[in-house]
Protein backbone atom coordinates (compact mmCIF):
# COMPACT_ATOMS: atom_id res chain seq x y z
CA UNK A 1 78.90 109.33 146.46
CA UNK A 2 78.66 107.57 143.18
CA UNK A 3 81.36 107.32 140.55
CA UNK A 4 79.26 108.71 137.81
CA UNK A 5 78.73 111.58 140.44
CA UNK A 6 82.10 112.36 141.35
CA UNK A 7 83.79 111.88 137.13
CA UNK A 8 80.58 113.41 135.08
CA UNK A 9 83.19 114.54 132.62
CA UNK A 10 84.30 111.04 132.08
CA UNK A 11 81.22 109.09 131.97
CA UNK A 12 79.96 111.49 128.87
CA UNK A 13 83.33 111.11 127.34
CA UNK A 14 82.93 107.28 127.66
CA UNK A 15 79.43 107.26 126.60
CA UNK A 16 80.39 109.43 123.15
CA UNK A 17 83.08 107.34 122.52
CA UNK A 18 81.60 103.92 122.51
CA UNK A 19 79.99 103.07 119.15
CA UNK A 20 77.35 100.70 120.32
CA UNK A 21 74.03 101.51 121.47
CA UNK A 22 73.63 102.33 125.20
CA UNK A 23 70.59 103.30 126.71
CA UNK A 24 70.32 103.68 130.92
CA UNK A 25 67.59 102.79 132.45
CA UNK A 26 66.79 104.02 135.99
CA UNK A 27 64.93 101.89 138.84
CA UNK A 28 61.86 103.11 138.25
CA UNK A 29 62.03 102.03 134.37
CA UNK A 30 62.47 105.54 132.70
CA UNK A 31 65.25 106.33 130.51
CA UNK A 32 67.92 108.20 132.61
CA UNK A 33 70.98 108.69 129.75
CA UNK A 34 71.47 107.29 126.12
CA UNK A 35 74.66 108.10 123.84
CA UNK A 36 74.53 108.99 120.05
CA UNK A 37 74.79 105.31 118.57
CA UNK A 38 71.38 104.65 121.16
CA UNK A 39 70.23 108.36 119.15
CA UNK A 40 70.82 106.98 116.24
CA UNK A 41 69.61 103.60 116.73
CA UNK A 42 65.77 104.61 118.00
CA UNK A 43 65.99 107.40 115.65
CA UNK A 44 65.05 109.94 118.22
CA UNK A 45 66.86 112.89 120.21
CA UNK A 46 68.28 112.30 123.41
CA UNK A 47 65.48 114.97 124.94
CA UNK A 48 62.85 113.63 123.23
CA UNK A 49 64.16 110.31 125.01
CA UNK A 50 65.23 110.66 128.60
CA UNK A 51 62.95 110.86 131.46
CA UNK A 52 59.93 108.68 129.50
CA UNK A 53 58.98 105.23 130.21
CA UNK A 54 61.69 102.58 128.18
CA UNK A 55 58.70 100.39 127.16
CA UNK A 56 57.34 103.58 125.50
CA UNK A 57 60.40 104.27 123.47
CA UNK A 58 61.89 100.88 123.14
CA UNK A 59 58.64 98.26 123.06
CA UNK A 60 60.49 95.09 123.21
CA UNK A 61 61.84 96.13 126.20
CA UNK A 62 59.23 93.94 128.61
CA UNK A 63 60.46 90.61 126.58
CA UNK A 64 63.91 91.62 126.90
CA UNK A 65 63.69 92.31 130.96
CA UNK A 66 61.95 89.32 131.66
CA UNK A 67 64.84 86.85 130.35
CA UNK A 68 67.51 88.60 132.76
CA UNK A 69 66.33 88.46 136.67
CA UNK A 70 66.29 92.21 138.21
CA UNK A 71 69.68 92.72 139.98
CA UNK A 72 69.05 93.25 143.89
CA UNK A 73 72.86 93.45 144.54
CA UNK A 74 74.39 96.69 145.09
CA UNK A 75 78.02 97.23 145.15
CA UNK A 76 79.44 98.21 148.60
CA UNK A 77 80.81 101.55 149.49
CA UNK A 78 84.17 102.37 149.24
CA UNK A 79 84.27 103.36 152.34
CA UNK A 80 82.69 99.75 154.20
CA UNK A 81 85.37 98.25 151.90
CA UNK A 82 88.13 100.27 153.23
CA UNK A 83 86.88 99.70 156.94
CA UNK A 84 86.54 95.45 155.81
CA UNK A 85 89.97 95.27 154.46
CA UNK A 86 91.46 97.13 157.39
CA UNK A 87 89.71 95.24 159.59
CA UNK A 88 91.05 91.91 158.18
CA UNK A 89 94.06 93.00 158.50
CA UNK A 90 94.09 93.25 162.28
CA UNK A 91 92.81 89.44 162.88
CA UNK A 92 95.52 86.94 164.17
């Protein structure tokens, strides 16, 4: 289970708060969530927005993506975390 998954209530409540533009971006490059500031920013309505291709609503996208290299890392579970830490603990 994911964070945003388990707190949905305060991920929007984040996301409204914060007064710069956010836009979320899912793997397969579609917008997945924006927040009013990103609204206001691309001048467009959060349904008019999410679930279409981010080069189609933000074009500069492809020159912005290609300066930062595509993250591969993925956070571990809590759970494997719980197990390493517990595990260190036991050695001599």
């Amino acid at each position: 289970m994911r964070l945003w998954d388990v707190v949905p209530v305060a991920r929007e409540a984040v996301l409204a708060s914060m007064r710069d533009a956010v836009l979320v971006v899912d793997g397969t490059g579609r917008v997945a969530d924006l927040n009013a500031a990103a609204e206001e920013l691309l001048e467009r309505a959060a349904e008019r927005v999410i679930g279409r291709p981010v080069e189609e609503i933000f074009p500069a996208w492809s020159r912005l993506a290609a300066t930062f290299p595509r993250a591969t890392w993925r956070a571990p579970s809590w759970s494997s975390r719980c197990a390493e830490r517990a595990a260190a603990s036991t050695r001599p």
